[in-house]
PDB file of N, CA and C in Angstrom:
ATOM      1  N   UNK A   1      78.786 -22.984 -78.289  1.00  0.00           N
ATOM      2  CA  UNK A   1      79.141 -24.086 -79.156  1.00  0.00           C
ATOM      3  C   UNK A   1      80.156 -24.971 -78.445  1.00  0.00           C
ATOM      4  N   UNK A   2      79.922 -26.208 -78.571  1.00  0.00           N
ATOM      5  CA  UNK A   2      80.537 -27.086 -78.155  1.00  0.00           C
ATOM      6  C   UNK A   2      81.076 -28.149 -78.930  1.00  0.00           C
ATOM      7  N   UNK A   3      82.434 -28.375 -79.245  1.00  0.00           N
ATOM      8  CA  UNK A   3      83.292 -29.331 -79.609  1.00  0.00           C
ATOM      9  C   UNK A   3      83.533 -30.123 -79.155  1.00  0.00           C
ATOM     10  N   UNK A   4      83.159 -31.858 -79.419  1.00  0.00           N
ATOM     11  CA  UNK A   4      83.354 -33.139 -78.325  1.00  0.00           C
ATOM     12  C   UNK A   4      84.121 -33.514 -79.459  1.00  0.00           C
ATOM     13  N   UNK A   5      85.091 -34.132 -78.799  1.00  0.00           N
ATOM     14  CA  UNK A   5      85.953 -35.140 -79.826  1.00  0.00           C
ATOM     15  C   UNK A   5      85.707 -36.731 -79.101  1.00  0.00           C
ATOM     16  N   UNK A   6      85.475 -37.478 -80.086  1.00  0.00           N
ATOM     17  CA  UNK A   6      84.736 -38.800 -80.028  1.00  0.00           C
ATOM     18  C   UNK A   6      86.214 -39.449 -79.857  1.00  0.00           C
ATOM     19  N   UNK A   7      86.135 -40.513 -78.525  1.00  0.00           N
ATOM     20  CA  UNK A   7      86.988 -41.063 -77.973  1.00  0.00           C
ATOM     21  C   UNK A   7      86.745 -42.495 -79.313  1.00  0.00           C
ATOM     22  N   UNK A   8      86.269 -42.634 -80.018  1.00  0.00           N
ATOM     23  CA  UNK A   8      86.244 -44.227 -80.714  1.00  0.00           C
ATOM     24  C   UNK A   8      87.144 -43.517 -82.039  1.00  0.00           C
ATOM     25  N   UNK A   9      87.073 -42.346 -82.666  1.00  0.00           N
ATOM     26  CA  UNK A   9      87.202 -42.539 -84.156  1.00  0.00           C
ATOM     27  C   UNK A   9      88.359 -40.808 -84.409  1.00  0.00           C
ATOM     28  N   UNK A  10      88.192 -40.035 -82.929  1.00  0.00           N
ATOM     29  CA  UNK A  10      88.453 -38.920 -82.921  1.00  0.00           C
ATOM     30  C   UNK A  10      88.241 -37.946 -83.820  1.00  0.00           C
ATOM     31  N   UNK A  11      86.816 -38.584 -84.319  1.00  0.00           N
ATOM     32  CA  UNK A  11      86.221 -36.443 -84.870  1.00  0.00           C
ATOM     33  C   UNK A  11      85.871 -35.982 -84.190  1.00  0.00           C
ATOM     34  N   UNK A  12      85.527 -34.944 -84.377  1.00  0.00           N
ATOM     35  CA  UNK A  12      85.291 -33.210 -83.792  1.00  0.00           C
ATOM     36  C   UNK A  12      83.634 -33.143 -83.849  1.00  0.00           C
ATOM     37  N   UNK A  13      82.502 -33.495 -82.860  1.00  0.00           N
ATOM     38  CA  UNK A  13      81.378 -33.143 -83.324  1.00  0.00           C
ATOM     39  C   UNK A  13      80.910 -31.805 -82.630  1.00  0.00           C
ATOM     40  N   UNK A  14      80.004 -30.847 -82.739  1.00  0.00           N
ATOM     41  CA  UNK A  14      79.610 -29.818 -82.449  1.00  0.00           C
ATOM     42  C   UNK A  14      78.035 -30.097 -81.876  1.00  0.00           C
ATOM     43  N   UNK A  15      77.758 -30.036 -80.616  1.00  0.00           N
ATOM     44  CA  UNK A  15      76.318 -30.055 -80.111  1.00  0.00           C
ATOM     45  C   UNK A  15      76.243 -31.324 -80.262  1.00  0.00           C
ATOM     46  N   UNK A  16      76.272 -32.515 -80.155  1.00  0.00           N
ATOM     47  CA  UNK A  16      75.898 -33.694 -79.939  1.00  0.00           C
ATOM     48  C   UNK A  16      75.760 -34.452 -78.956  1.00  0.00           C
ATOM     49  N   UNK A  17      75.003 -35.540 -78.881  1.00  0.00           N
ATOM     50  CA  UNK A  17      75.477 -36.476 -77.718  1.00  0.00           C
ATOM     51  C   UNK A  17      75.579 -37.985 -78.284  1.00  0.00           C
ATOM     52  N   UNK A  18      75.655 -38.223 -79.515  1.00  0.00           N
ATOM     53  CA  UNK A  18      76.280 -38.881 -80.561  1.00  0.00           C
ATOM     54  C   UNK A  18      77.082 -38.775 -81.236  1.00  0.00           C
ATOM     55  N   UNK A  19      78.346 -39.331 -81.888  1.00  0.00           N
ATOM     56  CA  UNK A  19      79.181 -38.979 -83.013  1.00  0.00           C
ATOM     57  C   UNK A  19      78.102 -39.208 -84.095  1.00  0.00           C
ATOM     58  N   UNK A  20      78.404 -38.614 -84.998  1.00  0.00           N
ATOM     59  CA  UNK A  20      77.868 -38.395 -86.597  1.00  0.00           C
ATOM     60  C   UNK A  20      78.442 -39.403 -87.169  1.00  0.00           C
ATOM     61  N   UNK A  21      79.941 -40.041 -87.149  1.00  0.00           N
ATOM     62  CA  UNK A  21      80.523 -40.755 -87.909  1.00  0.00           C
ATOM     63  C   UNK A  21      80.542 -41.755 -87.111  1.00  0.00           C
ATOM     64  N   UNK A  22      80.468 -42.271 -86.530  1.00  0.00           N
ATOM     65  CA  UNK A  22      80.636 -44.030 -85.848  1.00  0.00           C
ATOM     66  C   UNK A  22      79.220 -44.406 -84.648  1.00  0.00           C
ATOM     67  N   UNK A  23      78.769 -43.140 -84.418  1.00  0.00           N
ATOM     68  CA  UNK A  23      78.022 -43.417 -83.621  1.00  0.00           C
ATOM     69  C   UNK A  23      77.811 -43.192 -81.991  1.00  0.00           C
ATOM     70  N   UNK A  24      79.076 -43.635 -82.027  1.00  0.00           N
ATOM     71  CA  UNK A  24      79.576 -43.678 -80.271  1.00  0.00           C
ATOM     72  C   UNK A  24      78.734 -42.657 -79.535  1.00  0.00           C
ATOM     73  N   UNK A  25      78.404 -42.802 -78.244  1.00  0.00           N
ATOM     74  CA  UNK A  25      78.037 -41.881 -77.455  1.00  0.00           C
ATOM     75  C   UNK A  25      79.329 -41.126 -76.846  1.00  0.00           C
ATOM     76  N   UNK A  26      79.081 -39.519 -76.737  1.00  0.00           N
ATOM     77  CA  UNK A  26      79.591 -38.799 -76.424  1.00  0.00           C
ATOM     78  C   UNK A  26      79.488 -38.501 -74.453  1.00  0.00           C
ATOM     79  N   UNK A  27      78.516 -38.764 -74.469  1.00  0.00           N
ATOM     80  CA  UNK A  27      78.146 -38.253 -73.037  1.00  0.00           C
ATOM     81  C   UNK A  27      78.946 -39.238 -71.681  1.00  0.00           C
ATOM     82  N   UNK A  28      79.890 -38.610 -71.215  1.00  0.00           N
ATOM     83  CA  UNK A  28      80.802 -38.875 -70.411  1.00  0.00           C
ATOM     84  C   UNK A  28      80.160 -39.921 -69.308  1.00  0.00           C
ATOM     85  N   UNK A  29      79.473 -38.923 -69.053  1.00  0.00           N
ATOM     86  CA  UNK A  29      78.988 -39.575 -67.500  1.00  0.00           C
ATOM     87  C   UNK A  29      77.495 -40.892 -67.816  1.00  0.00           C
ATOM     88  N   UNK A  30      76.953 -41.177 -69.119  1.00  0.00           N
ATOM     89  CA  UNK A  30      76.312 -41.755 -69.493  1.00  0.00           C
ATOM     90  C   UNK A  30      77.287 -43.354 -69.778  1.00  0.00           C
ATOM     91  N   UNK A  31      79.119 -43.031 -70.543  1.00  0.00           N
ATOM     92  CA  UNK A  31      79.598 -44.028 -70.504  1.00  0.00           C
ATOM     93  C   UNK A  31      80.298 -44.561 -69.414  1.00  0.00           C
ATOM     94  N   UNK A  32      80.521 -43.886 -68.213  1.00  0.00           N
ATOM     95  CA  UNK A  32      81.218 -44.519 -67.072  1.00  0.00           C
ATOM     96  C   UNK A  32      79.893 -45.185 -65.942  1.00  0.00           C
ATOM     97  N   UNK A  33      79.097 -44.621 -66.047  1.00  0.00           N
ATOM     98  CA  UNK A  33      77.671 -45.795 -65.595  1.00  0.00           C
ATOM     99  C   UNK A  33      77.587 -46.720 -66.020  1.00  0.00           C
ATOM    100  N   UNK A  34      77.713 -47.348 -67.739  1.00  0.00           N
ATOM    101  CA  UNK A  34      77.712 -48.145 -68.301  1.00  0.00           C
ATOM    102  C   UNK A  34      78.923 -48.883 -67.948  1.00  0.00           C
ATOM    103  N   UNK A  35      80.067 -48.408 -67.831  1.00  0.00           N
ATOM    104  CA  UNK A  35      81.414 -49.274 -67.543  1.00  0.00           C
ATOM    105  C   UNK A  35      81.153 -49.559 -65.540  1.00  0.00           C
ATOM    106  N   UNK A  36      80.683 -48.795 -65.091  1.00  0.00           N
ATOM    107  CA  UNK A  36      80.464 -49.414 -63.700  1.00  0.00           C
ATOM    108  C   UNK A  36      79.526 -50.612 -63.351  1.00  0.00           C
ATOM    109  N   UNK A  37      78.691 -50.291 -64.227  1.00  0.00           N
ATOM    110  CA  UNK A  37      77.209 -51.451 -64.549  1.00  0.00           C
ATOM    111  C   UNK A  37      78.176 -52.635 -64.798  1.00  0.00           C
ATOM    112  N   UNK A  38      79.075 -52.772 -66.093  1.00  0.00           N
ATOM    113  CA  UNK A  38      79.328 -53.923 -66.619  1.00  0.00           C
ATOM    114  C   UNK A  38      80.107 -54.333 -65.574  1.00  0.00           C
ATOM    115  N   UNK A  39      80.655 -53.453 -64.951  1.00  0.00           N
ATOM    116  CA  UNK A  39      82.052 -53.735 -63.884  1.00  0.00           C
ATOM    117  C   UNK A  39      81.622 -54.885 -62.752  1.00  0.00           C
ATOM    118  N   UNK A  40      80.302 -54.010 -62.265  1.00  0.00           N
ATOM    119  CA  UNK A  40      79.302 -54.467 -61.241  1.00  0.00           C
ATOM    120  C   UNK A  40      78.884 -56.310 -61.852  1.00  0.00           C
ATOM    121  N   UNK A  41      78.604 -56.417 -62.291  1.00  0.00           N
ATOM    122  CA  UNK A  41      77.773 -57.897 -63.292  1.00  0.00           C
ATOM    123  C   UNK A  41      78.971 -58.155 -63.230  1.00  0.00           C
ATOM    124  N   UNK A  42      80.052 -58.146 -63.658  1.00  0.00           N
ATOM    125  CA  UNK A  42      81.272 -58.903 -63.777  1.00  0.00           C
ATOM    126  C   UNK A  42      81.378 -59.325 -62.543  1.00  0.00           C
ATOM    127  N   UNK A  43      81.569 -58.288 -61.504  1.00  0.00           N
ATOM    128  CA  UNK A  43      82.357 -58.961 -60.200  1.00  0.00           C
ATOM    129  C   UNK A  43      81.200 -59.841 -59.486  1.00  0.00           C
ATOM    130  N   UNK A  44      79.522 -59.374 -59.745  1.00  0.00           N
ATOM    131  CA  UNK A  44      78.467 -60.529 -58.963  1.00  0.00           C
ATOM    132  C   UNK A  44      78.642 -61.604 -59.824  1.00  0.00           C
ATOM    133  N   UNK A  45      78.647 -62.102 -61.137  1.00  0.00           N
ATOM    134  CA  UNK A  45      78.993 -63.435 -62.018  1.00  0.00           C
ATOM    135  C   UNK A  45      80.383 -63.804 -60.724  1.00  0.00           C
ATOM    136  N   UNK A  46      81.440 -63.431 -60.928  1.00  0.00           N
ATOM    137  CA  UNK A  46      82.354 -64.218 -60.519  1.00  0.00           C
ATOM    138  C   UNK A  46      82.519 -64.269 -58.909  1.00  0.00           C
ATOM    139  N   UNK A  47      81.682 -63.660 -58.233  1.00  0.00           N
ATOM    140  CA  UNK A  47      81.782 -64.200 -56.683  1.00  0.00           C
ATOM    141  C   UNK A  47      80.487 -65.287 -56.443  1.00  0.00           C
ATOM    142  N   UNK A  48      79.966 -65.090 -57.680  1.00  0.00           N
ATOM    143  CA  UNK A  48      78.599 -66.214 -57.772  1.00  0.00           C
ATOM    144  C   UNK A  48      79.262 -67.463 -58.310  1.00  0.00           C
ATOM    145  N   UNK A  49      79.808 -67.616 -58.800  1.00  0.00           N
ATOM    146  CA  UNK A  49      80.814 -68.645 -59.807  1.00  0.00           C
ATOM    147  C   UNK A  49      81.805 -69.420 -58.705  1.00  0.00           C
ATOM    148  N   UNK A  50      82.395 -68.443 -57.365  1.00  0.00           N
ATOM    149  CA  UNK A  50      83.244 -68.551 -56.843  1.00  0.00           C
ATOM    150  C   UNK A  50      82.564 -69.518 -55.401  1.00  0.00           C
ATOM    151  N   UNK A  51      81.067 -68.590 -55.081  1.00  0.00           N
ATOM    152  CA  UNK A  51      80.509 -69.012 -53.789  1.00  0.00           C
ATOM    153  C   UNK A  51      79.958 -70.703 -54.058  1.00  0.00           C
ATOM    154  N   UNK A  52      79.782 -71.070 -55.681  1.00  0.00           N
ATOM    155  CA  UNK A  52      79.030 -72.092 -56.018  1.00  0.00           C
ATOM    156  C   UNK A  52      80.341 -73.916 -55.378  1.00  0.00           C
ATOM    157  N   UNK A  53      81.192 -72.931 -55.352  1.00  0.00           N
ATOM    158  CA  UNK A  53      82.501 -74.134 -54.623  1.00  0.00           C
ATOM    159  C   UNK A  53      82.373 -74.514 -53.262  1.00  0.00           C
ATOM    160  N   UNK A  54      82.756 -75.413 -52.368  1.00  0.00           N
ATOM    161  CA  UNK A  54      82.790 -75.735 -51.124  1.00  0.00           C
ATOM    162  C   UNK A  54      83.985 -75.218 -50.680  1.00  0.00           C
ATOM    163  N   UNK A  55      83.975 -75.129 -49.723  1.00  0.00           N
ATOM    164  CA  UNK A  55      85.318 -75.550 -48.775  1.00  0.00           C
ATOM    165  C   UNK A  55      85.940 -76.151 -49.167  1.00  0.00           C
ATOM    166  N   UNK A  56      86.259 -77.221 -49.531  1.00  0.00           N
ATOM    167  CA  UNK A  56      87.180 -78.488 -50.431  1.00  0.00           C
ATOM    168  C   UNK A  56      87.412 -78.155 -51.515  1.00  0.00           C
ATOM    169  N   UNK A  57      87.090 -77.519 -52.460  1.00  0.00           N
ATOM    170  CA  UNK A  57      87.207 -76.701 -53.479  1.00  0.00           C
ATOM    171  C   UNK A  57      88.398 -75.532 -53.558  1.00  0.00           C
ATOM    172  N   UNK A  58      87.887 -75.094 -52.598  1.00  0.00           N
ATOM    173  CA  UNK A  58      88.219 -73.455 -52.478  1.00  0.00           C
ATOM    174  C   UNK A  58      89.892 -74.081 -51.346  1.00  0.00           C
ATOM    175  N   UNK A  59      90.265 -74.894 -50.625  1.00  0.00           N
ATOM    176  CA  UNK A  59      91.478 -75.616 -49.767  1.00  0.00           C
ATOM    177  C   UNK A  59      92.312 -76.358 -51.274  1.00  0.00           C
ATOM    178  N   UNK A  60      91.542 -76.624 -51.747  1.00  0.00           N
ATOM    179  CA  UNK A  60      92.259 -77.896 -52.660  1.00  0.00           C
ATOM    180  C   UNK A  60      93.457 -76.773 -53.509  1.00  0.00           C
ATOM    181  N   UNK A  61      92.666 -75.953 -53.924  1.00  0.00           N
ATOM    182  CA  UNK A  61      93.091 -74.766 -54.867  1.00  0.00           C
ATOM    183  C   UNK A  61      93.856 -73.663 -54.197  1.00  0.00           C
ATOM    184  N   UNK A  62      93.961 -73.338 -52.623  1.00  0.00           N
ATOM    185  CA  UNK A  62      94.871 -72.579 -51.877  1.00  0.00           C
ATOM    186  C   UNK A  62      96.030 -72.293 -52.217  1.00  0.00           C
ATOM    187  N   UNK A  63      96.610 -71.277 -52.033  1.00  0.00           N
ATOM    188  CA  UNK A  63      98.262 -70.646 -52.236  1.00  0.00           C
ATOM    189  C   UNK A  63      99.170 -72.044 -51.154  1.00  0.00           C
ATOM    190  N   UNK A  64      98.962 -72.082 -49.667  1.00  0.00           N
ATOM    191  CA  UNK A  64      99.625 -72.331 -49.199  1.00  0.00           C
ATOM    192  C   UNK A  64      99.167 -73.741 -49.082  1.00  0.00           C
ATOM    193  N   UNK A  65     100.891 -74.396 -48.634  1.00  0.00           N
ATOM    194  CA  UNK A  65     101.164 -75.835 -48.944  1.00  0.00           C
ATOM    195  C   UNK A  65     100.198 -76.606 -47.945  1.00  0.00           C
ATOM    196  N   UNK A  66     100.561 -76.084 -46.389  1.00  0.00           N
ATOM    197  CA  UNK A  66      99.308 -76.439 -45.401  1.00  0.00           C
ATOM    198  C   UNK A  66      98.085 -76.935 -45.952  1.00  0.00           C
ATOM    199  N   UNK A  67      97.492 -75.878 -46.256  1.00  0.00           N
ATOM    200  CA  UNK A  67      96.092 -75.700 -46.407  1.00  0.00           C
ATOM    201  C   UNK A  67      95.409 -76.724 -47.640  1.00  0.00           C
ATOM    202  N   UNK A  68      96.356 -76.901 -48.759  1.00  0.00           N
ATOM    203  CA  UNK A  68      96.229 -78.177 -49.179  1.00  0.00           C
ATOM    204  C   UNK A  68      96.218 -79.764 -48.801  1.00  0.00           C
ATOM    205  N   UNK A  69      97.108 -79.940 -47.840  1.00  0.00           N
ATOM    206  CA  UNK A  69      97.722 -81.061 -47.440  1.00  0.00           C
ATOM    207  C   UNK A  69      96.653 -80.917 -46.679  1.00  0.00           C
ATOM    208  N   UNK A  70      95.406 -79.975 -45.872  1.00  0.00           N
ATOM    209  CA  UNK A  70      95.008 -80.585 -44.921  1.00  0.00           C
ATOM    210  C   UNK A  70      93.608 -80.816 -45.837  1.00  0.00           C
ATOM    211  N   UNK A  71      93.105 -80.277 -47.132  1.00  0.00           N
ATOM    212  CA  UNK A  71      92.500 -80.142 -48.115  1.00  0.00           C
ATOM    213  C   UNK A  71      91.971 -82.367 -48.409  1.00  0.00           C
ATOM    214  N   UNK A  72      93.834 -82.632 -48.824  1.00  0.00           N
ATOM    215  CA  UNK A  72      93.551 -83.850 -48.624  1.00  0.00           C
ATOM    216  C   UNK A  72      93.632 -84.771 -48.040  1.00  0.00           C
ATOM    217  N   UNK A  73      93.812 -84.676 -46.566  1.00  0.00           N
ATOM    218  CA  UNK A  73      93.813 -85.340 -45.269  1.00  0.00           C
ATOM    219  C   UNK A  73      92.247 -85.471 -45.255  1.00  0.00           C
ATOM    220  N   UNK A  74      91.476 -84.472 -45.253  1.00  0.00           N
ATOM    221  CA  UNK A  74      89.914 -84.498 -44.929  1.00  0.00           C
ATOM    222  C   UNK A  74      89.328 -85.140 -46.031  1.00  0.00           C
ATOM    223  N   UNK A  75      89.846 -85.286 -47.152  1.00  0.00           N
ATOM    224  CA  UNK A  75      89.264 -86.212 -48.121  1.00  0.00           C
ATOM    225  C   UNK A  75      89.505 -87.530 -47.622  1.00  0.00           C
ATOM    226  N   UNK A  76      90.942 -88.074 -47.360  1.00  0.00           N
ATOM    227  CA  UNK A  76      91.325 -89.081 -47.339  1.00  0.00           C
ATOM    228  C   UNK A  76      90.297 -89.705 -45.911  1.00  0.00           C
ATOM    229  N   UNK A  77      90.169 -88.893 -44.714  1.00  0.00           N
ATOM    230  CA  UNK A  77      89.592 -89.247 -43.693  1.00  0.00           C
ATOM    231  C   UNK A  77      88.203 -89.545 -44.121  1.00  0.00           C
ATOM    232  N   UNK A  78      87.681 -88.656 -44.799  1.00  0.00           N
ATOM    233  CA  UNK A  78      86.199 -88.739 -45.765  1.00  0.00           C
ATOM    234  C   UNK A  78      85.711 -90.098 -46.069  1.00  0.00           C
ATOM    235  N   UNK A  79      87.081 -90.555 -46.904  1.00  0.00           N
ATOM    236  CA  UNK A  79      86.426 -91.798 -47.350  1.00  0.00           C
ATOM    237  C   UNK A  79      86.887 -93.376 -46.568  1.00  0.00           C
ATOM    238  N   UNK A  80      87.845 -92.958 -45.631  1.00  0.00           N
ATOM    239  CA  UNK A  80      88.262 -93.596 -44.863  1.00  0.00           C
ATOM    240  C   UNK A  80      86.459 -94.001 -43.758  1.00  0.00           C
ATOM    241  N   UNK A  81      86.029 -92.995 -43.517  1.00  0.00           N
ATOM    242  CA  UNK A  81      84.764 -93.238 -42.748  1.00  0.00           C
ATOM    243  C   UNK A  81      83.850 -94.011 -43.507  1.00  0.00           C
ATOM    244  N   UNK A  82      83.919 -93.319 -44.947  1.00  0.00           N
ATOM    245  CA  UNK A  82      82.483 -93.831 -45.537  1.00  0.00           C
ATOM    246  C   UNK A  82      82.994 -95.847 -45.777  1.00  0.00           C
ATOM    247  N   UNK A  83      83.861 -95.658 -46.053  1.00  0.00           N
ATOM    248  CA  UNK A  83      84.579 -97.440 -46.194  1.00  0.00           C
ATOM    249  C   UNK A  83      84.116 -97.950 -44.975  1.00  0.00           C
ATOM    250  N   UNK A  84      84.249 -97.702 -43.963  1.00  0.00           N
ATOM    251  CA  UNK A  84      84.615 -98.410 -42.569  1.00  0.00           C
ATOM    252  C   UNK A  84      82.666 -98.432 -42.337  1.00  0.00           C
ATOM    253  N   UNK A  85      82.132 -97.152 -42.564  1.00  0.00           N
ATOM    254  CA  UNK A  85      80.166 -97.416 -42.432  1.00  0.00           C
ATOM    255  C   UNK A  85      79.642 -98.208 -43.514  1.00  0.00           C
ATOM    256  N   UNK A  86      80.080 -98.628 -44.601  1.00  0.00           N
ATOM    257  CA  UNK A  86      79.874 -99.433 -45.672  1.00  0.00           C
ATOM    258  C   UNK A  86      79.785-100.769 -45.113  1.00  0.00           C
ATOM    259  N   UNK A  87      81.104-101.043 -44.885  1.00  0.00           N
ATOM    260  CA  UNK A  87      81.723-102.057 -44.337  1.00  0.00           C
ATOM    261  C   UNK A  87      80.881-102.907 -43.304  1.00  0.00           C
ATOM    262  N   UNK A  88      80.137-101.835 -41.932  1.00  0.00           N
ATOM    263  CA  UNK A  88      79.295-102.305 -40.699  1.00  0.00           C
ATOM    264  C   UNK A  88      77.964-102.339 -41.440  1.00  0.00           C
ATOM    265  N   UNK A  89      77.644-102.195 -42.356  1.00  0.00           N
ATOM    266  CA  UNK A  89      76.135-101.531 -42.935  1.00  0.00           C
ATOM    267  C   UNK A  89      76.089-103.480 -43.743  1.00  0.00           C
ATOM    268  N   UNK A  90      77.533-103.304 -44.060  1.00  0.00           N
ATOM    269  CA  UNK A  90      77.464-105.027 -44.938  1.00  0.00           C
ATOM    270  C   UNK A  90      77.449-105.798 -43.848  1.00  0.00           C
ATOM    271  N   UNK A  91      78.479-105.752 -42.835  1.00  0.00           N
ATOM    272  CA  UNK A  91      78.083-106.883 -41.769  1.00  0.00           C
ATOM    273  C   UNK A  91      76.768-106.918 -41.630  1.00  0.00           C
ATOM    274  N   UNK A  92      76.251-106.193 -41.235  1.00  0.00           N
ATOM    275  CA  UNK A  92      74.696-106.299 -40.115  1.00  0.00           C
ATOM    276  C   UNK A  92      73.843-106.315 -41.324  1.00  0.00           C
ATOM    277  N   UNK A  93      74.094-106.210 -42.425  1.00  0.00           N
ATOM    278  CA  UNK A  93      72.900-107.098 -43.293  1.00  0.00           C
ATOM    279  C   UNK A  93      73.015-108.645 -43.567  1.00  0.00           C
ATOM    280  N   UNK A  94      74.418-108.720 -43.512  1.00  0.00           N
ATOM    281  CA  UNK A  94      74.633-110.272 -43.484  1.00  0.00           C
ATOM    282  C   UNK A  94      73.519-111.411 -42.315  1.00  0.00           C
ATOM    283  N   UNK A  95      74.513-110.250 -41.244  1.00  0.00           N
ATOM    284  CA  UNK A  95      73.486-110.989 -39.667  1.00  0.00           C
ATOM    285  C   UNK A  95      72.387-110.971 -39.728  1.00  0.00           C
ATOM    286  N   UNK A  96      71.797-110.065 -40.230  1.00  0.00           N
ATOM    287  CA  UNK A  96      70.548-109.871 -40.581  1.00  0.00           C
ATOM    288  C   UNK A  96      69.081-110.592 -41.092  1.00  0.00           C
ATOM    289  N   UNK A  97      69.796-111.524 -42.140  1.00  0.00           N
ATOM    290  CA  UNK A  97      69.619-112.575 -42.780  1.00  0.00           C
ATOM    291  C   UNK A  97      69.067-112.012 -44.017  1.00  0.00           C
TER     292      UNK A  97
END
């Protein structure tokens, strides 16, 4: 005979692998699979969540002061280029006729 005491409600069941009163599963090694499973899905959601960012993303948001500042240097250079190819793209349609 076997006495499990149910971790949700703490009765005493005898031979089960259910509580009688709440339900809960009793079986140990049935609920730490389940908590590794959920564990598992948790941490692939959030390195999936995490990988979906760039580089610029992931600098902008950095601990250190560097790594920001150079975060927005490469922006600023970014659009510093795209202005300046805009810019030749308008001349030479002008010339263009």
């Amino acid at each position: 005979m076997n006495y499990i005491k149910c971790p949700n409600c703490s009765k005493f069941n005898l031979n089960r692998e259910d509580c009688a009163v709440c339900g809960t599963s009793l079986m140990i090694s049935e609920n730490r699979k389940q908590k590794q499973l959920q564990e598992r899905d948790d941490a692939l959601a959030k390195s999936s969540e995490t990988d979906k960012n760039g580089i610029y993303e992931r600098m902008k948001n950095h601990n250190l002061a560097p790594v920001r500042w150079l975060a927005s240097g490469m922006k600023s250079i970014w659009l510093v280029f795209i202005g300046v190819t805009t810019l030749i793209a308008l001349i030479l349609s002008v010339f263009a006729g």
